[in-house]
C-alpha atoms as a PDB file:
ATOM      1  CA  UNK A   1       6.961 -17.650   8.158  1.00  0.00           C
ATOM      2  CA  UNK A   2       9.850 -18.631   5.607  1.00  0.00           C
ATOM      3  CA  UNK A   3       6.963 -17.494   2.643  1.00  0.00           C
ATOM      4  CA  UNK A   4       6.277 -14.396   4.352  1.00  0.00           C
ATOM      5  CA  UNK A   5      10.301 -13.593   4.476  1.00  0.00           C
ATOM      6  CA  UNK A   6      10.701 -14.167   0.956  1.00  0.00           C
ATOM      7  CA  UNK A   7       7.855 -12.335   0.466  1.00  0.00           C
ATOM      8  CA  UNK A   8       8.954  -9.081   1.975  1.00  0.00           C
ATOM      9  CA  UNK A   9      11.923  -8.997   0.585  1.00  0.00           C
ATOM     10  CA  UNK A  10      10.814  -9.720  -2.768  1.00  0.00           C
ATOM     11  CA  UNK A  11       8.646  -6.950  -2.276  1.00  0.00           C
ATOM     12  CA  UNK A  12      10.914  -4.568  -0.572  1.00  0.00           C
ATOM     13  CA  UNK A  13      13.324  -5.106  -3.203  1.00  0.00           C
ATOM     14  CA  UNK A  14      10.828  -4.341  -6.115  1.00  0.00           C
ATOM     15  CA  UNK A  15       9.698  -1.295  -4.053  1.00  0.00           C
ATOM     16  CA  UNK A  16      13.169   0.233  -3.310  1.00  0.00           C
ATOM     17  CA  UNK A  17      14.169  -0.151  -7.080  1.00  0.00           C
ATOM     18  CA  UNK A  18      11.473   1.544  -8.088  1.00  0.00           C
ATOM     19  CA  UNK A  19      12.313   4.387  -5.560  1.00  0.00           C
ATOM     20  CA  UNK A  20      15.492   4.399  -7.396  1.00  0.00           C
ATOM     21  CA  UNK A  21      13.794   5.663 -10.564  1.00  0.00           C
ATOM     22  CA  UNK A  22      14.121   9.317  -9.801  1.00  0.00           C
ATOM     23  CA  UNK A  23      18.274   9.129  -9.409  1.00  0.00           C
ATOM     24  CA  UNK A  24      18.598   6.530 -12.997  1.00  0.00           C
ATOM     25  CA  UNK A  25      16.292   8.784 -14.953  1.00  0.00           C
ATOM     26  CA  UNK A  26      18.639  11.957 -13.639  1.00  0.00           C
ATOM     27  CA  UNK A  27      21.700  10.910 -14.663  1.00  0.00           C
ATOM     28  CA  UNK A  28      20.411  11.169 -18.376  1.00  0.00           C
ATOM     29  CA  UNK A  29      18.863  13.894 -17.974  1.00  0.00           C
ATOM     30  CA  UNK A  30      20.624  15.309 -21.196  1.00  0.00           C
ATOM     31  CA  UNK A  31      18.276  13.182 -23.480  1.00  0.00           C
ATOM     32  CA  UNK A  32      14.988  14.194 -24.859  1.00  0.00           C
ATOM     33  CA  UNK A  33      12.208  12.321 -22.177  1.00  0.00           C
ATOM     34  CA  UNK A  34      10.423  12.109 -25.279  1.00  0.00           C
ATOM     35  CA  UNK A  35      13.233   9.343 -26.864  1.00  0.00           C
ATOM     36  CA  UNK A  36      14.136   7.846 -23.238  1.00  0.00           C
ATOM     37  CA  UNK A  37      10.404   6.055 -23.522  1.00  0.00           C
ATOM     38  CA  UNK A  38      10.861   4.890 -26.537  1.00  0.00           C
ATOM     39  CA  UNK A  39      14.024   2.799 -26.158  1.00  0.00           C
ATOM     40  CA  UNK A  40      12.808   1.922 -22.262  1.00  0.00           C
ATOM     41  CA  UNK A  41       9.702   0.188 -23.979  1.00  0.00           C
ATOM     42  CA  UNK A  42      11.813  -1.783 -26.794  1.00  0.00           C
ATOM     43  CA  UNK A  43      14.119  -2.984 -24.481  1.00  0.00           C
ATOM     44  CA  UNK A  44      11.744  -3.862 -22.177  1.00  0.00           C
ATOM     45  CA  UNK A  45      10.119  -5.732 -24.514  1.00  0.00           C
ATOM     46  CA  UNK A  46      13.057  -7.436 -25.845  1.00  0.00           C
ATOM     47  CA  UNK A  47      13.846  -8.101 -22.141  1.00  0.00           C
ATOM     48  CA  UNK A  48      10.583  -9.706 -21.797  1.00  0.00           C
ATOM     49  CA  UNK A  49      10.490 -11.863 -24.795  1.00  0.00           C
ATOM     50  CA  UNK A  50      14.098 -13.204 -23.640  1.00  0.00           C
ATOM     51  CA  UNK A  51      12.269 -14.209 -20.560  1.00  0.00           C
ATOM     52  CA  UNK A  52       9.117 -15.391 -22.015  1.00  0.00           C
ATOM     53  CA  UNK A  53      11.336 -17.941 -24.251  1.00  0.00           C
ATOM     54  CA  UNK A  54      13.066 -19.538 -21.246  1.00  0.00           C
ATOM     55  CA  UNK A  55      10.184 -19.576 -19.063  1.00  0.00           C
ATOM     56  CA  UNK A  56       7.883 -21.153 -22.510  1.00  0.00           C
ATOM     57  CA  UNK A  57       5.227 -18.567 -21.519  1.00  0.00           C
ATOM     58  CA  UNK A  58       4.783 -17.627 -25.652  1.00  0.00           C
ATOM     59  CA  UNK A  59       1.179 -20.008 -25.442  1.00  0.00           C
ATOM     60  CA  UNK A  60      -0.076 -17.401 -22.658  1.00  0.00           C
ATOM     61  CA  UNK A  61       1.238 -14.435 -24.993  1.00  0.00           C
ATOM     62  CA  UNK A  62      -0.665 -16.086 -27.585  1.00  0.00           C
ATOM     63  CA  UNK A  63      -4.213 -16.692 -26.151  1.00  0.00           C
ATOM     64  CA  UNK A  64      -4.297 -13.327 -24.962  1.00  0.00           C
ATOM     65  CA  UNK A  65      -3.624 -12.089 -28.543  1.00  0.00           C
ATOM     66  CA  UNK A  66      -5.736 -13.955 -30.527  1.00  0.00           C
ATOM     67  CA  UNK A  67      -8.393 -13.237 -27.957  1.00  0.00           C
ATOM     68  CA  UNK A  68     -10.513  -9.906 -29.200  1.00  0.00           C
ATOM     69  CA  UNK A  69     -11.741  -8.625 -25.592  1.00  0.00           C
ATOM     70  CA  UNK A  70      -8.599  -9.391 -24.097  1.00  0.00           C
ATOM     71  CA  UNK A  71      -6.594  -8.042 -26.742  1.00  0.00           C
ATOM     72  CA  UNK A  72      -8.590  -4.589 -27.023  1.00  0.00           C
ATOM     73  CA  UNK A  73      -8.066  -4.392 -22.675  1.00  0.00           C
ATOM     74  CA  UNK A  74      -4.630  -4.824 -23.032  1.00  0.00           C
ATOM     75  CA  UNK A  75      -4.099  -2.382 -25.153  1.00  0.00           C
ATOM     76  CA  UNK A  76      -5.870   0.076 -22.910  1.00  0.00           C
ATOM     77  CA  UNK A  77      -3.810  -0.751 -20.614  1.00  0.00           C
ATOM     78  CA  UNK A  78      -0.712  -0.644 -22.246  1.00  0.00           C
ATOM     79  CA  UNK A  79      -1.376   2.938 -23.700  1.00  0.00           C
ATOM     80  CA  UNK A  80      -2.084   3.894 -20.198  1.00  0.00           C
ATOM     81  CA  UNK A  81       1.047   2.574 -18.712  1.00  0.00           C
ATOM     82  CA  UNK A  82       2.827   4.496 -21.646  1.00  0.00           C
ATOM     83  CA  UNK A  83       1.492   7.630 -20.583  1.00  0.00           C
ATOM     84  CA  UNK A  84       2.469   7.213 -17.262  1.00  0.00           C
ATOM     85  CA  UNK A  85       6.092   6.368 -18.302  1.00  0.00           C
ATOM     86  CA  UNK A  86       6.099   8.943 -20.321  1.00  0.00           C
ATOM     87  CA  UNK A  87       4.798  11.818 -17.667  1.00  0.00           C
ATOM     88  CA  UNK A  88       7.330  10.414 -14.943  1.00  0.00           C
ATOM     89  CA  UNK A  89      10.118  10.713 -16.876  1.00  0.00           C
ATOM     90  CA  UNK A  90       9.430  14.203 -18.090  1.00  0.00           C
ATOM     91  CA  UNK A  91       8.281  15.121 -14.771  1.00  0.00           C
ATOM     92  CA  UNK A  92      12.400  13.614 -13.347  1.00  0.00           C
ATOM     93  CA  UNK A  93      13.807  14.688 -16.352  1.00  0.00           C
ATOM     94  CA  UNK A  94      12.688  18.520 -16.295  1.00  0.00           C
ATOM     95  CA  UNK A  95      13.496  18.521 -12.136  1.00  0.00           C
ATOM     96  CA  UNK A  96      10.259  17.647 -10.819  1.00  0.00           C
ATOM     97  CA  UNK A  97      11.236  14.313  -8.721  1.00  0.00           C
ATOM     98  CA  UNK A  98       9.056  15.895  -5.550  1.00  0.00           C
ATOM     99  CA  UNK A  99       5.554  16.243  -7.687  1.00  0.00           C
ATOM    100  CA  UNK A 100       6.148  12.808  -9.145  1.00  0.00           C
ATOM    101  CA  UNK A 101       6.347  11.549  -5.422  1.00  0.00           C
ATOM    102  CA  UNK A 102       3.007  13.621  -4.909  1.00  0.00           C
ATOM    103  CA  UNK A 103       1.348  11.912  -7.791  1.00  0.00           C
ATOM    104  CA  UNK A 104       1.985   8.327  -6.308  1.00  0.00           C
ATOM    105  CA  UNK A 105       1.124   9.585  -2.567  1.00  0.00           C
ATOM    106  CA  UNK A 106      -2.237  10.289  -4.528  1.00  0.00           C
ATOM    107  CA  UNK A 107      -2.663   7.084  -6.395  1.00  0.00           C
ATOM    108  CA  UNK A 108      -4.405   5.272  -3.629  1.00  0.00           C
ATOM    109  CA  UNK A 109      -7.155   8.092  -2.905  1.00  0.00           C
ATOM    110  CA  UNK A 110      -7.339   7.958  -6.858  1.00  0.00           C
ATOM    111  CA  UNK A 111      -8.246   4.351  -7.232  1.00  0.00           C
ATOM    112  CA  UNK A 112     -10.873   4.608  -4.670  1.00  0.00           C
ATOM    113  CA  UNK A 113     -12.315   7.222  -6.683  1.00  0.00           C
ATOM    114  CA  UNK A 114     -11.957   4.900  -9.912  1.00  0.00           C
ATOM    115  CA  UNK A 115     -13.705   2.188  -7.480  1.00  0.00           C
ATOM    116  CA  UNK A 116     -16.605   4.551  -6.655  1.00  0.00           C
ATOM    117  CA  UNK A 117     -17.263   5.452 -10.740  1.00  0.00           C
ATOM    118  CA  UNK A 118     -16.354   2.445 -12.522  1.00  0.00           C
ATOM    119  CA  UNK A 119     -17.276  -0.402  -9.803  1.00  0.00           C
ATOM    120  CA  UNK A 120     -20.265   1.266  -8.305  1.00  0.00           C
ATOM    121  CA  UNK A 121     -18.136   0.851  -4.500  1.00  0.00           C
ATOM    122  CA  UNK A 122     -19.204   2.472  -1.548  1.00  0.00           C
ATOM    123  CA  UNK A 123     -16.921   4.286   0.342  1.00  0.00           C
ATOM    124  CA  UNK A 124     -16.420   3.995   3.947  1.00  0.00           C
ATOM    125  CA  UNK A 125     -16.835   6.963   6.529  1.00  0.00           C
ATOM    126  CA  UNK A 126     -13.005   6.982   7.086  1.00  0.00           C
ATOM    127  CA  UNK A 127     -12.341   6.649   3.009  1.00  0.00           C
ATOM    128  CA  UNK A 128     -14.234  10.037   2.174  1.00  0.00           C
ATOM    129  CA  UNK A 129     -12.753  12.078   4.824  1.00  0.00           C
ATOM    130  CA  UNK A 130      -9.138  11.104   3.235  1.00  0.00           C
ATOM    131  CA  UNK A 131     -10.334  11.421  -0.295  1.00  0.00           C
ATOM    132  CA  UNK A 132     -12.184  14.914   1.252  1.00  0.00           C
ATOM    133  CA  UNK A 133      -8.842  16.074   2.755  1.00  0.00           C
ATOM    134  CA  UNK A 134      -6.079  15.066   0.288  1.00  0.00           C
ATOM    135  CA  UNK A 135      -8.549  16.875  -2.299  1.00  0.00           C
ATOM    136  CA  UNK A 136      -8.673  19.774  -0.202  1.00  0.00           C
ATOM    137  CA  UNK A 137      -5.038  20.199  -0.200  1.00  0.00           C
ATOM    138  CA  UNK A 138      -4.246  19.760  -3.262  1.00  0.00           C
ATOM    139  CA  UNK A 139      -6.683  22.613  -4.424  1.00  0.00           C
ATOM    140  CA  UNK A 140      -4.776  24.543  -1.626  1.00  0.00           C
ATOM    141  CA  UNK A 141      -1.656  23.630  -2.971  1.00  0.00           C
ATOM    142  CA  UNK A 142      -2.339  24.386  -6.286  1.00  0.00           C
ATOM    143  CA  UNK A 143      -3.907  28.103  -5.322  1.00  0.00           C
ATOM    144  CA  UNK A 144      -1.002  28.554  -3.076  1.00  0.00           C
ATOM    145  CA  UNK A 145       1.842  27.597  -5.058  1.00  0.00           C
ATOM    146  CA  UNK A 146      -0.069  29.479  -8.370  1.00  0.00           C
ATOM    147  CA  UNK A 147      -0.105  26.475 -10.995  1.00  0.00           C
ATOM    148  CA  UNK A 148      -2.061  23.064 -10.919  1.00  0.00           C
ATOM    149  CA  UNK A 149       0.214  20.136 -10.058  1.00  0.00           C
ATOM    150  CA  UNK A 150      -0.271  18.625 -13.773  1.00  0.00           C
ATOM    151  CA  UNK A 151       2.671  16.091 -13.288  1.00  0.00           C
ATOM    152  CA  UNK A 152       1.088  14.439  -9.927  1.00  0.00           C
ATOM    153  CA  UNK A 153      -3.058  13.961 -11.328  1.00  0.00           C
ATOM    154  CA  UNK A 154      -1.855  12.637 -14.471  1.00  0.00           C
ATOM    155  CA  UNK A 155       0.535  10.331 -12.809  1.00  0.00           C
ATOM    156  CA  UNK A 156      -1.729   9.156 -10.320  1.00  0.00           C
ATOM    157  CA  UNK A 157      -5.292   9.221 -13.130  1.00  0.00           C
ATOM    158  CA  UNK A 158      -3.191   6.933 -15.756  1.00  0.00           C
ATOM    159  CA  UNK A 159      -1.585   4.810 -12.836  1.00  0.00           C
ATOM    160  CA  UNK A 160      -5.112   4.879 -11.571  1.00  0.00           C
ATOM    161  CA  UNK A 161      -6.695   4.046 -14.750  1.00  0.00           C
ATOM    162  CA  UNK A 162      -3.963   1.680 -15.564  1.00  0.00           C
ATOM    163  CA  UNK A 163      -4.378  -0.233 -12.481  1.00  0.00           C
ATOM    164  CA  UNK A 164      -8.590  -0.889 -12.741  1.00  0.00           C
ATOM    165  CA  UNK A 165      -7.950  -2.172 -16.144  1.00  0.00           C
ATOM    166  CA  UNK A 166      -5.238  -4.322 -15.544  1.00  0.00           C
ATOM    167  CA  UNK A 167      -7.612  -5.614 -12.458  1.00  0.00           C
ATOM    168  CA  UNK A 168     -10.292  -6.211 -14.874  1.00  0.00           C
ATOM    169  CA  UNK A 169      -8.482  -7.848 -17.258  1.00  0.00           C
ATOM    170  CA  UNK A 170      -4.887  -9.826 -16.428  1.00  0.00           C
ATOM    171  CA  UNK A 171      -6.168 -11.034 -12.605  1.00  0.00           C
ATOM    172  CA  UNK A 172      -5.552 -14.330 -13.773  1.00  0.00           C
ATOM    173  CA  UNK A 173      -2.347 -13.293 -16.329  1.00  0.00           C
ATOM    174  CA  UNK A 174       1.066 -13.316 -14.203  1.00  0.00           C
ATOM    175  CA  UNK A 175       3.113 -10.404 -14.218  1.00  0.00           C
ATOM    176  CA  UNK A 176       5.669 -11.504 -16.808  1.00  0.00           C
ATOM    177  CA  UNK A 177       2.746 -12.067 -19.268  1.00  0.00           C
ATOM    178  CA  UNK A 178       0.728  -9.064 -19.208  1.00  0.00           C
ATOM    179  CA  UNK A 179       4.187  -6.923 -19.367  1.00  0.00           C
ATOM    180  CA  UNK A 180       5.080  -8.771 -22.358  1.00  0.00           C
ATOM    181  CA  UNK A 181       1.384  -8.412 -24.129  1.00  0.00           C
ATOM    182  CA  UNK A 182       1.333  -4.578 -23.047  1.00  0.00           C
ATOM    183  CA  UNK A 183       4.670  -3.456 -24.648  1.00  0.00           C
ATOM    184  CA  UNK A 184       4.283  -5.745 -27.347  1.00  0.00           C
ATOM    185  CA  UNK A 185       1.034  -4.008 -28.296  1.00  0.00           C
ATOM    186  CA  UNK A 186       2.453  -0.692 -27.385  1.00  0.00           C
ATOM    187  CA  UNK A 187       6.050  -1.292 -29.359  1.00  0.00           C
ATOM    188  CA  UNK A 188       4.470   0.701 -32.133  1.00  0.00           C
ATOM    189  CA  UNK A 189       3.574   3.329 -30.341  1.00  0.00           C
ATOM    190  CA  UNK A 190       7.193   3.837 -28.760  1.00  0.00           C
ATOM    191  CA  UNK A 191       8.948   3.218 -32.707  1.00  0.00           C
ATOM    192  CA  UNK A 192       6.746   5.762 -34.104  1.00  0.00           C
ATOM    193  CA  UNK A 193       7.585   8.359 -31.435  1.00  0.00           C
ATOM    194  CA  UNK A 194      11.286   7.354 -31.893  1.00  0.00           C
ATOM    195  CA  UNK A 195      11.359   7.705 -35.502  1.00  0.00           C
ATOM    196  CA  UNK A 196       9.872  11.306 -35.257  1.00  0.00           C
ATOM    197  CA  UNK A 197      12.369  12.274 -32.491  1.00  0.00           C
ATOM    198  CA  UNK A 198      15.404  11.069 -34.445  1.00  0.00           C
ATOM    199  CA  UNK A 199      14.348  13.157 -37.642  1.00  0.00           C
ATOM    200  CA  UNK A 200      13.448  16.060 -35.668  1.00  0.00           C
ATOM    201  CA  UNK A 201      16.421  15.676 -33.502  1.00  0.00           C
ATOM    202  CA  UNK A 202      18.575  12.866 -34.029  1.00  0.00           C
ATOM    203  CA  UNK A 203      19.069  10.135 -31.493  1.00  0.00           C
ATOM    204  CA  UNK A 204      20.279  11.740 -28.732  1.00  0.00           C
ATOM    205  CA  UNK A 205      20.979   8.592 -26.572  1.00  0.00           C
ATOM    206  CA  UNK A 206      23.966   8.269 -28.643  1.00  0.00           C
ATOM    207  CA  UNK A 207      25.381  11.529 -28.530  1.00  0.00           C
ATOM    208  CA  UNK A 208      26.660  12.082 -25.290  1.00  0.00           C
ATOM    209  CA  UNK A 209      28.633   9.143 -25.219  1.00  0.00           C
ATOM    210  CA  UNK A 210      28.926   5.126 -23.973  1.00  0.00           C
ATOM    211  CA  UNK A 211      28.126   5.851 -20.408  1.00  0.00           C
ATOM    212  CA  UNK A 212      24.796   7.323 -21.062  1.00  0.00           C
ATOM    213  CA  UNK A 213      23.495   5.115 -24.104  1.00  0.00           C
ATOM    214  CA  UNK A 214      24.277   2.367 -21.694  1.00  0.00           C
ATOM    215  CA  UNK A 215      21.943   3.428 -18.979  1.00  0.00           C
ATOM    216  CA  UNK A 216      19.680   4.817 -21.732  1.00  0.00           C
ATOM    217  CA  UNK A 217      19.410   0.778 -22.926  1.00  0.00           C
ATOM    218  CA  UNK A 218      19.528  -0.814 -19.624  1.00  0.00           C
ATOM    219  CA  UNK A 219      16.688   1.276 -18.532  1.00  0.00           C
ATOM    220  CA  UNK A 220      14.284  -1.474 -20.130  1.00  0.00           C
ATOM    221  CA  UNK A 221      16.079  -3.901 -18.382  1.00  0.00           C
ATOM    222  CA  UNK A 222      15.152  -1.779 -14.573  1.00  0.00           C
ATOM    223  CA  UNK A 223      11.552  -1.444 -15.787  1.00  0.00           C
ATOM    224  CA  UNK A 224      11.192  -5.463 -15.942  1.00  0.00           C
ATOM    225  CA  UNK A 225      13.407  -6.555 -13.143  1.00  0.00           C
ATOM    226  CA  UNK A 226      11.278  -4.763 -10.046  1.00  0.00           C
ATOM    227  CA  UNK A 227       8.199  -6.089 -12.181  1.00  0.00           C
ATOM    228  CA  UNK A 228       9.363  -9.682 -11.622  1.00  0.00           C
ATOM    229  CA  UNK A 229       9.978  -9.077  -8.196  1.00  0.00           C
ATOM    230  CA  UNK A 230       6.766  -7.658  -7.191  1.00  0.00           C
ATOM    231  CA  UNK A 231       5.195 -11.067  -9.155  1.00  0.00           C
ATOM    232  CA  UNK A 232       7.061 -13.194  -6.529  1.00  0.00           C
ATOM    233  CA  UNK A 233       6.081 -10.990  -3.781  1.00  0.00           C
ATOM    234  CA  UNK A 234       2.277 -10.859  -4.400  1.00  0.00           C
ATOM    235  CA  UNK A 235       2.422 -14.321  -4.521  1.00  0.00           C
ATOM    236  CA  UNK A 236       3.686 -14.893  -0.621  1.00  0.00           C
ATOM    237  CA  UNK A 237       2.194 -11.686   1.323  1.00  0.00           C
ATOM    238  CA  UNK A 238      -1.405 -10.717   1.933  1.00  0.00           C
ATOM    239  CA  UNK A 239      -2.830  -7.378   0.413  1.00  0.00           C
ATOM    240  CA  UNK A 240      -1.962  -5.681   4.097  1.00  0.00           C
ATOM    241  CA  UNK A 241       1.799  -5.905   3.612  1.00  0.00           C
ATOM    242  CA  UNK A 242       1.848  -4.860   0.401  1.00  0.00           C
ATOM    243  CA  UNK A 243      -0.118  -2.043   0.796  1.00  0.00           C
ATOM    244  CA  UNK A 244       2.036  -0.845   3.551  1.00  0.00           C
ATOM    245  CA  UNK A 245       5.641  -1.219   1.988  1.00  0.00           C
ATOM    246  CA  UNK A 246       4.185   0.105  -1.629  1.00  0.00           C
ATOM    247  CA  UNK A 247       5.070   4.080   0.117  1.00  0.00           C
ATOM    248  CA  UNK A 248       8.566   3.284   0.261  1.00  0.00           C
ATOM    249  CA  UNK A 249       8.741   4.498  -3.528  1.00  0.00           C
ATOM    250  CA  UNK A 250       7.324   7.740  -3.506  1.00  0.00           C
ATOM    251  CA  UNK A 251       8.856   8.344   0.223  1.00  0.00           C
ATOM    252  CA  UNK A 252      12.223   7.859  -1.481  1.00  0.00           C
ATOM    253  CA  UNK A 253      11.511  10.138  -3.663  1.00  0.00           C
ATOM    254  CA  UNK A 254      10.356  12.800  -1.910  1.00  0.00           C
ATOM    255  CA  UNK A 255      13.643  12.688  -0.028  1.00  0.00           C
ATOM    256  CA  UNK A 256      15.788  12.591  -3.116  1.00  0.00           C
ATOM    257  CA  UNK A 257      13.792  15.640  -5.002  1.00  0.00           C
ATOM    258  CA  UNK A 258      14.058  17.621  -1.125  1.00  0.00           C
ATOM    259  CA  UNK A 259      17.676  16.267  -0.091  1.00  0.00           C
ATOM    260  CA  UNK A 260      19.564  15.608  -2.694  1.00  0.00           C
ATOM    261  CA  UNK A 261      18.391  17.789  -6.011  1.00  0.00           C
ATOM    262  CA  UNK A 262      16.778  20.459  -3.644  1.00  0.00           C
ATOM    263  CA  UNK A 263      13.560  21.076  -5.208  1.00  0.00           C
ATOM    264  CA  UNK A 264      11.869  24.011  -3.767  1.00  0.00           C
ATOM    265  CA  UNK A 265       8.989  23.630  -0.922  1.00  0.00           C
ATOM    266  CA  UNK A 266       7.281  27.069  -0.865  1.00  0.00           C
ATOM    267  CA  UNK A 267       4.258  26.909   2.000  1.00  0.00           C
ATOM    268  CA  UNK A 268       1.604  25.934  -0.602  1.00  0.00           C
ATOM    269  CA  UNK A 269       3.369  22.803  -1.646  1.00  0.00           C
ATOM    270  CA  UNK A 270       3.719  21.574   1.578  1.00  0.00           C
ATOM    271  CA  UNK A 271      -0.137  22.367   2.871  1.00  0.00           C
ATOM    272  CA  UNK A 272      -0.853  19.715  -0.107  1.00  0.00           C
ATOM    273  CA  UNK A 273       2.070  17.276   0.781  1.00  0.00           C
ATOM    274  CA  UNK A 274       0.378  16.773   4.624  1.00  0.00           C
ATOM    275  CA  UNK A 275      -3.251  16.856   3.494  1.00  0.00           C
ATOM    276  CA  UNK A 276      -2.110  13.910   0.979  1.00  0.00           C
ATOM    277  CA  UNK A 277      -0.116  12.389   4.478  1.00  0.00           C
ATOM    278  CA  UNK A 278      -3.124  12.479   6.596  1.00  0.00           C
ATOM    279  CA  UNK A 279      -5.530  11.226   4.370  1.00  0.00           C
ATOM    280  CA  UNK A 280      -3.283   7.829   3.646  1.00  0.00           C
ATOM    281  CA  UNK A 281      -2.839   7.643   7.448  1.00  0.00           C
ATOM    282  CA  UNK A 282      -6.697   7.632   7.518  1.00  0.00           C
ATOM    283  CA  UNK A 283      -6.672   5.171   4.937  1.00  0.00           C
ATOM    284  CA  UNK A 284      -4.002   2.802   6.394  1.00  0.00           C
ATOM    285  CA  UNK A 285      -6.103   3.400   9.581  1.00  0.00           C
ATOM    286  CA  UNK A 286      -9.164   2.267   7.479  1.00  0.00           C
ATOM    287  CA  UNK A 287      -7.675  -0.439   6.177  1.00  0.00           C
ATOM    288  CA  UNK A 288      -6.537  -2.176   9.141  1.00  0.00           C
ATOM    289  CA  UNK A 289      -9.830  -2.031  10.627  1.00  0.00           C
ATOM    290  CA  UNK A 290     -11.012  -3.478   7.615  1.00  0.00           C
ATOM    291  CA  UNK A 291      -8.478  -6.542   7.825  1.00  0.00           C
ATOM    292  CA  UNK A 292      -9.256  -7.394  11.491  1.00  0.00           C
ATOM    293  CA  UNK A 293     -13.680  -7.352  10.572  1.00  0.00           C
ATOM    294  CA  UNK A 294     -12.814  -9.011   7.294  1.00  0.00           C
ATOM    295  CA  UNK A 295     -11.743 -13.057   6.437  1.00  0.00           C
ATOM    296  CA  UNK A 296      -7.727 -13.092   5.680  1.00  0.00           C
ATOM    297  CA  UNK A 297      -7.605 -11.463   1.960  1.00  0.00           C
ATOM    298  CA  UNK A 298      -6.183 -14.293  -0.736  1.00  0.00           C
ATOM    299  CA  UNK A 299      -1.768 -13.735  -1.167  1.00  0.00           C
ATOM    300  CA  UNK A 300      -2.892 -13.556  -4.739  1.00  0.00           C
ATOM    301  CA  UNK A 301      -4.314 -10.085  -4.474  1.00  0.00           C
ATOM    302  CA  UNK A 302      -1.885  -7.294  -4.642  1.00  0.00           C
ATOM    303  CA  UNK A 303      -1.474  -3.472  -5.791  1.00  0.00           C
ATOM    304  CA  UNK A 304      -0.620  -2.777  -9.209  1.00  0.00           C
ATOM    305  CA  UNK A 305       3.164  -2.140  -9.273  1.00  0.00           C
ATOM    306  CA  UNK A 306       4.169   1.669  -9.290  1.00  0.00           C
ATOM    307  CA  UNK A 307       5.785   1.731 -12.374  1.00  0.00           C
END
């Protein structure tokens, strides 16, 4: 019972920071999203290395990079979980906090698709009428509200992506390890981008003074914290719990974007917001039929982290 406390709020914690993405990335707003990535992988990196030296994780670091396969997979996945950096912070930095929330609401349905291609897994009765309906909506939406949600599918096909690679590769690689390989191989990447931003344009996060290159920097810093957190928590809570508190992210955002920055709802939007609701109730209804036929799933298998 004590495990299972820590656990939650571990988890909670991880999950509510996360939430708190939309509000951080907001208040610099007045940078280019194309430089904000940049510095949030460095110092993310930097952040990790800090913690790699204190915890003496460098020998993991190490066998993963001198390791071909696992090197090549972890760069996959680290160009993946650039992209989908880089598309939700243009998506919260050009005032489009609600379809960012969308795209995660979708991420689920889209990794049981992933399943169904890449593993070959067969999809329950329940699990294709919520992959039928959300898809349904969405087209809805899309006709309805006169452009396709770009923001959302590519948030929720790299997250998607992201998260059957990492599966496939860093099951056995804790959280603070694969982090540390994936911006470490994607550092390059982030320095190139940042190189042609600051000729084209200079380095913003600097011009608008202390109070914003501070958040700018720390942002690195907020990407690995919630990271750590969510290690500790999938350690102590079955898949079941996890799987439940991992909507409190996109539900907070969805009420900052509608509350708070006042994104407009027209009809279409919505049709594809509730198709996407129903579906995950169907799938949370799924899933806990799945949990009471099944053997209690292993502590050590969680969700991928949402960002």
């Amino acid at each position: 019972m004590k495990q299972t406390r820590s656990g939650l709020a571990y988890g909670i914690s991880a999950y509510l920071i996360w939430g708190t993405f939309p509000v951080y990335f907001t208040l610099i707003a007045v940078v280019n999203p194309l430089e904000v990535v940049p510095w949030r992988v460095c110092i993310t990196l930097l952040f990790s290395a800090i913690l790699v030296t204190f915890t003496r994780r460098w020998a993991q670091v190490g066998e993963i990079l001198r390791d071909p396969r696992r090197f090549a997979w972890f760069a996959l996945s680290g160009v993946l979980l650039y992209a989908n950096w880089q598309i939700f912070i243009i998506g919260v930095m050009t005032g489009h906090v609600i379809e960012t929330a969308l795209g995660y609401f979708i991420n689920p349905l889209f990794t049981i698709l992933i399943g169904v291609v890449v593993r070959r897994e067969r999809l329950s009765r329940l699990q294709w009428i919520a992959v039928s309906i959300a898809t349904v909506g969405v087209v809805i939406a899309a006709i309805a509200y006169g452009s396709i949600p770009w923001i959302a599918l590519g948030l929720a096909l790299t997250f998607g992506l992201y998260g059957a690679v990492h599966k496939h590769v860093g099951e056995d690689v804790d959280g603070l390890t694969g982090l540390t390989v994936e911006t470490l191989l994607t550092a390059p990447i982030g320095i190139v981008q940042m190189v042609v931003m600051a000729n084209l344009f200079g380095l913003q996060a600097f011009s608008f003074g202390p109070g914003v290159a501070t958040l700018v920097l720390l942002s690195g810093v907020l990407t690995a914290i919630p990271l750590i957190l969510f290690g500790e928590s999938a350690r102590r809570l079955p898949l079941s719990y996890l799987g439940f508190i991992q909507f409190l992210t996109p539900i907070l955002g969805f009420l900052y974007g509608y509350l708070v920055t006042h994104e407009e709802m027209p009809a279409g939007r919505w049709i594809g917001f509730v198709a996407v609701w129903i579906a995950l109730v169907i799938l949370i209804v799924d899933m806990v039929l799945q949990l009471r036929r099944a053997p209690e799933v292993p502590t050590n298998t969680a969700p991928i982290p949402l960002d």
